[in-house]
PDB file of N, CA and C in Angstrom:
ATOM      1  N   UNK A   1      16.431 -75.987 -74.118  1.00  0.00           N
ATOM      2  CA  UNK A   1      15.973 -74.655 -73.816  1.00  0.00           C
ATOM      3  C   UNK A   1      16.708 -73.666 -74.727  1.00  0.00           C
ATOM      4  N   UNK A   2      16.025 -72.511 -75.365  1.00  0.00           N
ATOM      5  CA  UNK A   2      16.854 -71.558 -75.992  1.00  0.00           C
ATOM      6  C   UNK A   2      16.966 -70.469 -75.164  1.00  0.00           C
ATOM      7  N   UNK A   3      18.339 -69.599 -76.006  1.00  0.00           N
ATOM      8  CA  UNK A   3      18.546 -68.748 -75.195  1.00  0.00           C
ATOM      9  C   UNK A   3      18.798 -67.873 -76.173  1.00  0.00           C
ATOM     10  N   UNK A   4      18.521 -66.068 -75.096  1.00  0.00           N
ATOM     11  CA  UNK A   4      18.727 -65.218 -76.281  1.00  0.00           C
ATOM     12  C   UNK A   4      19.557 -64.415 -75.958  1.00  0.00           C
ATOM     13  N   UNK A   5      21.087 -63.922 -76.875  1.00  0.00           N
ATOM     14  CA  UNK A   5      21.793 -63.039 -75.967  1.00  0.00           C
ATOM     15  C   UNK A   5      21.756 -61.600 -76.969  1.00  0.00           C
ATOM     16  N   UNK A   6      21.899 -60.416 -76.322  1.00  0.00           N
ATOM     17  CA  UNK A   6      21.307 -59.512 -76.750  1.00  0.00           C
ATOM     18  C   UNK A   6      22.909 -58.519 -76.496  1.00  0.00           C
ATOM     19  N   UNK A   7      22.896 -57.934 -77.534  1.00  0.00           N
ATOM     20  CA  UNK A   7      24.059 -56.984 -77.806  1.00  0.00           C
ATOM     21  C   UNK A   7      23.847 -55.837 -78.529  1.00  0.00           C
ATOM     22  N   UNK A   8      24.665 -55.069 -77.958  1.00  0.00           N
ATOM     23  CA  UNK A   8      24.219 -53.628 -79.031  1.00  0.00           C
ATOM     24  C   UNK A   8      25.927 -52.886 -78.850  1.00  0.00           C
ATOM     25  N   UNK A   9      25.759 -52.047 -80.292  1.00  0.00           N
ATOM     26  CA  UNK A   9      26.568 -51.210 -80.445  1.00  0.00           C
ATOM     27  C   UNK A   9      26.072 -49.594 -80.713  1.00  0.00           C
ATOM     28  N   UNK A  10      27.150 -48.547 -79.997  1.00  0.00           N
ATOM     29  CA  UNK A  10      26.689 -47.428 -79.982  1.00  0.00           C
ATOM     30  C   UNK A  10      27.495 -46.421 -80.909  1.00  0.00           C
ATOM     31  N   UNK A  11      27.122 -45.824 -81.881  1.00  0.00           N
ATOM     32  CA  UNK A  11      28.733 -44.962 -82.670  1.00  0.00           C
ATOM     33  C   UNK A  11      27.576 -43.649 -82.822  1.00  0.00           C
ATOM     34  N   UNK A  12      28.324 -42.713 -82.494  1.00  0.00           N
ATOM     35  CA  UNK A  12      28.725 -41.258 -82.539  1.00  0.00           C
ATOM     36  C   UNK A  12      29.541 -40.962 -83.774  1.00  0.00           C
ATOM     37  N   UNK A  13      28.241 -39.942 -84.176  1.00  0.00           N
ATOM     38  CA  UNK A  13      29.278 -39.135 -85.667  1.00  0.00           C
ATOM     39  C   UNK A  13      28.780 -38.340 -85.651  1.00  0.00           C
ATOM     40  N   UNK A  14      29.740 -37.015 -85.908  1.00  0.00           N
ATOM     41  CA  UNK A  14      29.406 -35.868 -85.583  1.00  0.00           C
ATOM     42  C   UNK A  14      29.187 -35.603 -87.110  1.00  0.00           C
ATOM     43  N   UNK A  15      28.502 -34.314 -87.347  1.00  0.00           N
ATOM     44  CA  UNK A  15      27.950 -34.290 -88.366  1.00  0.00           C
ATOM     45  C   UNK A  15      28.057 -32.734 -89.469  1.00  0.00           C
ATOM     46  N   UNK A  16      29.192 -32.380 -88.153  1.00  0.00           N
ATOM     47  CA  UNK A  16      30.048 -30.648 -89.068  1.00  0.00           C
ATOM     48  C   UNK A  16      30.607 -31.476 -90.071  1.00  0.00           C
ATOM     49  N   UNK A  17      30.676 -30.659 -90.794  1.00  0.00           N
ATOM     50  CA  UNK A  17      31.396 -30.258 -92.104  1.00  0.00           C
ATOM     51  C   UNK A  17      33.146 -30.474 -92.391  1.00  0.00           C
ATOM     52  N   UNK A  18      33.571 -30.630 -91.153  1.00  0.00           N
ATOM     53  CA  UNK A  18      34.915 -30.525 -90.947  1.00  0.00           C
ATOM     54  C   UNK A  18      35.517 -31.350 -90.048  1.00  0.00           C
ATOM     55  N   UNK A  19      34.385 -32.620 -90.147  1.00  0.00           N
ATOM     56  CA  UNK A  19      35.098 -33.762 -89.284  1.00  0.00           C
ATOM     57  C   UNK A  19      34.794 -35.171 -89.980  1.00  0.00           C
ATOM     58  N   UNK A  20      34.740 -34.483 -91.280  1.00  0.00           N
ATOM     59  CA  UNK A  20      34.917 -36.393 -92.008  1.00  0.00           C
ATOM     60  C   UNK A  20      35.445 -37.142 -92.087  1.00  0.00           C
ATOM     61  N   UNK A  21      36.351 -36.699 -91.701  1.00  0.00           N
ATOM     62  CA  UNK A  21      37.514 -38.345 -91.411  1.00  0.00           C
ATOM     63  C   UNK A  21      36.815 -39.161 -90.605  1.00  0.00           C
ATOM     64  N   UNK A  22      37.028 -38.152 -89.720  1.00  0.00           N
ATOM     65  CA  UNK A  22      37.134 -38.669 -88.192  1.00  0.00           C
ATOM     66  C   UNK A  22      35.270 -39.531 -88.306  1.00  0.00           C
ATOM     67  N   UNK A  23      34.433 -38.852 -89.184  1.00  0.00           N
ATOM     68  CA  UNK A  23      32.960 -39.543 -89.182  1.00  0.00           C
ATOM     69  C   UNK A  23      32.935 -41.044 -89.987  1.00  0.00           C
ATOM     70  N   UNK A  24      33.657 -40.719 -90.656  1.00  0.00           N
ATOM     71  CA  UNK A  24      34.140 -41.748 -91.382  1.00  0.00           C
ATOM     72  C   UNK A  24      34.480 -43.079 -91.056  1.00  0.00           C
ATOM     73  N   UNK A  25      35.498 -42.542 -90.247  1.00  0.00           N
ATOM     74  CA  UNK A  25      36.644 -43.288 -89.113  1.00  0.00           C
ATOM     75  C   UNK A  25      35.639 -44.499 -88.270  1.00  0.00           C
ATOM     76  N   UNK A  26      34.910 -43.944 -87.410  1.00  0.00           N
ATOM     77  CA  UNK A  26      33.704 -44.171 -86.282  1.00  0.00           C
ATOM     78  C   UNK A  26      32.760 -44.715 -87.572  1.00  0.00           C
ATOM     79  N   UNK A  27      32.808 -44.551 -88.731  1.00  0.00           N
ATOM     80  CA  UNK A  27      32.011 -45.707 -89.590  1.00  0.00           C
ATOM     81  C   UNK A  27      32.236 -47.129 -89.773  1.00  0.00           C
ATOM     82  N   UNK A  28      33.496 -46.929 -90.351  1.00  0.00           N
ATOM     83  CA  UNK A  28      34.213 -48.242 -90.078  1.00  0.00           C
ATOM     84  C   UNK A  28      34.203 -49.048 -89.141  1.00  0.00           C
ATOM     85  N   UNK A  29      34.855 -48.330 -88.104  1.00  0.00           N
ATOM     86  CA  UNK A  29      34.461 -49.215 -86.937  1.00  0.00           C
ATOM     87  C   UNK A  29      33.545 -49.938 -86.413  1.00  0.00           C
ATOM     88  N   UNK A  30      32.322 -49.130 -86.236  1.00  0.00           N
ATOM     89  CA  UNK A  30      31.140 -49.883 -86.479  1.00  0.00           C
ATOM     90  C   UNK A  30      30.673 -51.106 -87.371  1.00  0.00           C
ATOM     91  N   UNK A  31      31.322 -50.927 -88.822  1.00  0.00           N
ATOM     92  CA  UNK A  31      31.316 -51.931 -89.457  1.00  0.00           C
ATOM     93  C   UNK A  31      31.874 -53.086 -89.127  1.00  0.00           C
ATOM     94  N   UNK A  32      33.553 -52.858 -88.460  1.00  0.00           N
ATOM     95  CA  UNK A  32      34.272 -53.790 -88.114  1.00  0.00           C
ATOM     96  C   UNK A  32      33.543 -54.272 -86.819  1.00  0.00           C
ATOM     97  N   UNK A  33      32.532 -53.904 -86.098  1.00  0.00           N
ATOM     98  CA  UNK A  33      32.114 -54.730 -84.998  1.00  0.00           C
ATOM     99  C   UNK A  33      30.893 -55.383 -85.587  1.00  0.00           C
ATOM    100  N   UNK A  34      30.124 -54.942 -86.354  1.00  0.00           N
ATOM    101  CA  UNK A  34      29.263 -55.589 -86.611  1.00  0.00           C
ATOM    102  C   UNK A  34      29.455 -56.940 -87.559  1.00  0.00           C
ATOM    103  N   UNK A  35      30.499 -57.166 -87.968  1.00  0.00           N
ATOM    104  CA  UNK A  35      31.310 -58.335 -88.859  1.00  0.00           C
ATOM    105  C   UNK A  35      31.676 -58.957 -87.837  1.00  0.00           C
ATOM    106  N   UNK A  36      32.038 -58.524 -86.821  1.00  0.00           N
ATOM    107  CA  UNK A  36      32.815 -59.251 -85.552  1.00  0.00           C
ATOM    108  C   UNK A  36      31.244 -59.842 -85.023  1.00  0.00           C
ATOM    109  N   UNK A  37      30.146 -59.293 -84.671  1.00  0.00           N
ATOM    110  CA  UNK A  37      29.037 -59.895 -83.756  1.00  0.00           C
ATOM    111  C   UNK A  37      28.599 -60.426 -84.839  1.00  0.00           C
ATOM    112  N   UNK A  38      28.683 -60.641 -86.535  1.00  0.00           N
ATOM    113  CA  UNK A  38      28.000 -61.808 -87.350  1.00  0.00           C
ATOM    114  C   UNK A  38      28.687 -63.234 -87.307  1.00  0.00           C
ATOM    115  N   UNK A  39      30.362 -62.845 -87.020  1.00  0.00           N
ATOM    116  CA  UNK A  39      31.215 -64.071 -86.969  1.00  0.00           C
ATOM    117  C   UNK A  39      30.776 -64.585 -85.733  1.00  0.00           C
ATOM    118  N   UNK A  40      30.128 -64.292 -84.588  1.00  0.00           N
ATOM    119  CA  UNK A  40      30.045 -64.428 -83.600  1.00  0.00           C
ATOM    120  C   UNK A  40      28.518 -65.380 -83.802  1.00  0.00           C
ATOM    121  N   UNK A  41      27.795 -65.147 -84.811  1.00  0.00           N
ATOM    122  CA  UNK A  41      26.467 -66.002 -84.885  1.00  0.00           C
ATOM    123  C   UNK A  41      25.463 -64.716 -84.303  1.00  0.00           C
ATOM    124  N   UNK A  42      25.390 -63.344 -84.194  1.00  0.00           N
ATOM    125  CA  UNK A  42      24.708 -62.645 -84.199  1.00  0.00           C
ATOM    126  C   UNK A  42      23.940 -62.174 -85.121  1.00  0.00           C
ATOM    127  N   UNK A  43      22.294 -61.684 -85.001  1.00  0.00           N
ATOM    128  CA  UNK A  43      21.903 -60.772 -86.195  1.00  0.00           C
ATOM    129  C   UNK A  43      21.495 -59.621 -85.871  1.00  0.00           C
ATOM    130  N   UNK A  44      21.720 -58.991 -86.729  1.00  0.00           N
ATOM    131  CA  UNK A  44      21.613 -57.211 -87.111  1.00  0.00           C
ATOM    132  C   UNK A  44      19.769 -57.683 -86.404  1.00  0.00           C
ATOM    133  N   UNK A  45      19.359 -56.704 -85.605  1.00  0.00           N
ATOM    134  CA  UNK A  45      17.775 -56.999 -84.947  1.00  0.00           C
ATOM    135  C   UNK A  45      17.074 -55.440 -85.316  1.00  0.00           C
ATOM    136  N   UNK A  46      17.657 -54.404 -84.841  1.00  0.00           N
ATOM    137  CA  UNK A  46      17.152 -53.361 -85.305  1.00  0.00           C
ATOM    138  C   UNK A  46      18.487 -52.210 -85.290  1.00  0.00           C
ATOM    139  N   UNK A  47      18.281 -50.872 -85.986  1.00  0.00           N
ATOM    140  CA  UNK A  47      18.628 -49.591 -86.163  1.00  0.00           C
ATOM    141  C   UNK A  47      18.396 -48.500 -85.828  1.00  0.00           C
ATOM    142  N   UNK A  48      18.652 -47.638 -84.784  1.00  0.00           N
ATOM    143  CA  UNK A  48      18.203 -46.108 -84.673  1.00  0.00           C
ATOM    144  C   UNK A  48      18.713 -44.888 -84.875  1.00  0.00           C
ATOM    145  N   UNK A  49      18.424 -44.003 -85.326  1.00  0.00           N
ATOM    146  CA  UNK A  49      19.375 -43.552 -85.213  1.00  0.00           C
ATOM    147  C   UNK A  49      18.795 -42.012 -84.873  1.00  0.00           C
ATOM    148  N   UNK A  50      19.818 -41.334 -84.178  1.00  0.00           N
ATOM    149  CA  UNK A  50      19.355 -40.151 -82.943  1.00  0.00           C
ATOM    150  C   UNK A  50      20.184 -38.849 -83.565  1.00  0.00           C
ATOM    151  N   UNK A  51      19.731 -38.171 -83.647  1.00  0.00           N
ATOM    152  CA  UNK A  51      20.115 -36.601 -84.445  1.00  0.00           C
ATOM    153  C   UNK A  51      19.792 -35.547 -83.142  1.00  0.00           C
ATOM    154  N   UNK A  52      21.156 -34.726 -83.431  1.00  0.00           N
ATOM    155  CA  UNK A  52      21.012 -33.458 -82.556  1.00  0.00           C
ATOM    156  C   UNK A  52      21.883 -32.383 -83.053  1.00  0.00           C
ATOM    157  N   UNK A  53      22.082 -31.573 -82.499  1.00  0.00           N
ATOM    158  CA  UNK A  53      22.324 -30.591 -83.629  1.00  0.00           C
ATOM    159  C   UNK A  53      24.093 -30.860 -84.457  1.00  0.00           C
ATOM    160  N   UNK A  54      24.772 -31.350 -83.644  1.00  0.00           N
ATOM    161  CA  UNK A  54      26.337 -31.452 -84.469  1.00  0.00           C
ATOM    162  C   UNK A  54      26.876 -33.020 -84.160  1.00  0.00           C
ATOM    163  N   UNK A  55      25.364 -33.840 -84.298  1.00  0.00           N
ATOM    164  CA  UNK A  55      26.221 -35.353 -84.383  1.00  0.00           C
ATOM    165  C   UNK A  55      24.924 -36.216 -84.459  1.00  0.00           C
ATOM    166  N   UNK A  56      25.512 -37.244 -84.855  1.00  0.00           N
ATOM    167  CA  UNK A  56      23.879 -38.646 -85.100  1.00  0.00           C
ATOM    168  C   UNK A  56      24.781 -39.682 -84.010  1.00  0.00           C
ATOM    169  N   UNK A  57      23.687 -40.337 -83.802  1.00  0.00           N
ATOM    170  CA  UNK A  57      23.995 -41.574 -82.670  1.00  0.00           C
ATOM    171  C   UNK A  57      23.054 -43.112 -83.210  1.00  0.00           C
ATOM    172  N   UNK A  58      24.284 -43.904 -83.561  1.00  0.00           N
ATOM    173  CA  UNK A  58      23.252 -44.522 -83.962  1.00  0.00           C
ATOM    174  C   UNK A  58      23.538 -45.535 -83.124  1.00  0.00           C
ATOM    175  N   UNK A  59      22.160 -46.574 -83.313  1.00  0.00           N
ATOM    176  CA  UNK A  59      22.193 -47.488 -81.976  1.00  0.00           C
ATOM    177  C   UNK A  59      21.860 -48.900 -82.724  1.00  0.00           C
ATOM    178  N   UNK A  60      22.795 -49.515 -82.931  1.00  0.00           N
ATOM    179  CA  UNK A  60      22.615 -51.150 -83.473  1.00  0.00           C
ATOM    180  C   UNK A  60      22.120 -52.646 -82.294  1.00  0.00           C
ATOM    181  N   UNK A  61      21.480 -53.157 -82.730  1.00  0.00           N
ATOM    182  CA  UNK A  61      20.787 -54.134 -81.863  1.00  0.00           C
ATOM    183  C   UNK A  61      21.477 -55.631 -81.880  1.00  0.00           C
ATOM    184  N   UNK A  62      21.520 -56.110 -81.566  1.00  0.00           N
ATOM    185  CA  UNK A  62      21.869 -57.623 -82.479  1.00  0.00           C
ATOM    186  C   UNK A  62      21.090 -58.459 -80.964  1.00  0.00           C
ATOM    187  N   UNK A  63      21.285 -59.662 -81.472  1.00  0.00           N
ATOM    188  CA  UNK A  63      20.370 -60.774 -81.060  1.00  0.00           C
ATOM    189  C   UNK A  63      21.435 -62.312 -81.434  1.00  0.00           C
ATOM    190  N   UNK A  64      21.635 -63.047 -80.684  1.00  0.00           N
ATOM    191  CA  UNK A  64      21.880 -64.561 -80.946  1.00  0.00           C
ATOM    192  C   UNK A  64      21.288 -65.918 -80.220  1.00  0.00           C
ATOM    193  N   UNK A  65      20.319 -66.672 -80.883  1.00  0.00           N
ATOM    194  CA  UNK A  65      19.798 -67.628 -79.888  1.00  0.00           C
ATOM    195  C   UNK A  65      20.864 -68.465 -80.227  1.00  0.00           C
ATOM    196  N   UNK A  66      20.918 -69.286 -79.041  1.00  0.00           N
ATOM    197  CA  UNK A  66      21.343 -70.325 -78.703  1.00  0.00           C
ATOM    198  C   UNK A  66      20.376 -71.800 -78.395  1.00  0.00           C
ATOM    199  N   UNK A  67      20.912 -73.098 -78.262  1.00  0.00           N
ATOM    200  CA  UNK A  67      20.311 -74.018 -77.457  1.00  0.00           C
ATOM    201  C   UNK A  67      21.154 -74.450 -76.341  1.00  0.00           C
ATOM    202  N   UNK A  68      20.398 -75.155 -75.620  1.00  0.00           N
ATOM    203  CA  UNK A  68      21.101 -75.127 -74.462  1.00  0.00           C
ATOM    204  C   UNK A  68      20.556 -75.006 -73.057  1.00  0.00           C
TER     205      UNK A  68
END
C-alpha cells in the first residue's frame, strides 16, 4: 500500500525597505527547511505566495510517498 505524507512550510517576509536582513534571514531559513524535508525524501509539490501591503507569505507544499 502507498502512502502519502504531506508537509508544508510557512515564511513571512516583510517587504519595507528597512527590514532586509531580517527578510533575508526568514529566506534562509526556509531554504534550510526545505533541504531538511528533501533529505527527508520529500518533494517541493507546489508554491504560493500571498502579498499584503508590508509583507509576502509564502506557502511551500511538499509531499513524500512511501510503501508500506
Amino acid at each position: 500500500m502507498r502512502r502519502a505524507s504531506i508537509g508544508s512550510i510557512r515564511t513571512t517576509v516583510s517587504t519595507a525597505a528597512d527590514t532586509q536582513y531580517e527578510s533575508n534571514q526568514a529566506l534562509a531559513r526556509r531554504e534550510e527547511e526545505l533541504d531538511g524535508y528533501a533529505a527527508d525524501g520529500y518533494t517541493l509539490v507546489s508554491t504560493i505566495s500571498i502579498t499584503a501591503a508590508d509583507r509576502a507569505i509564502i506557502v511551500d507544499t511538499l509531499q513524500r510517498i512511501t510503501e508500506g
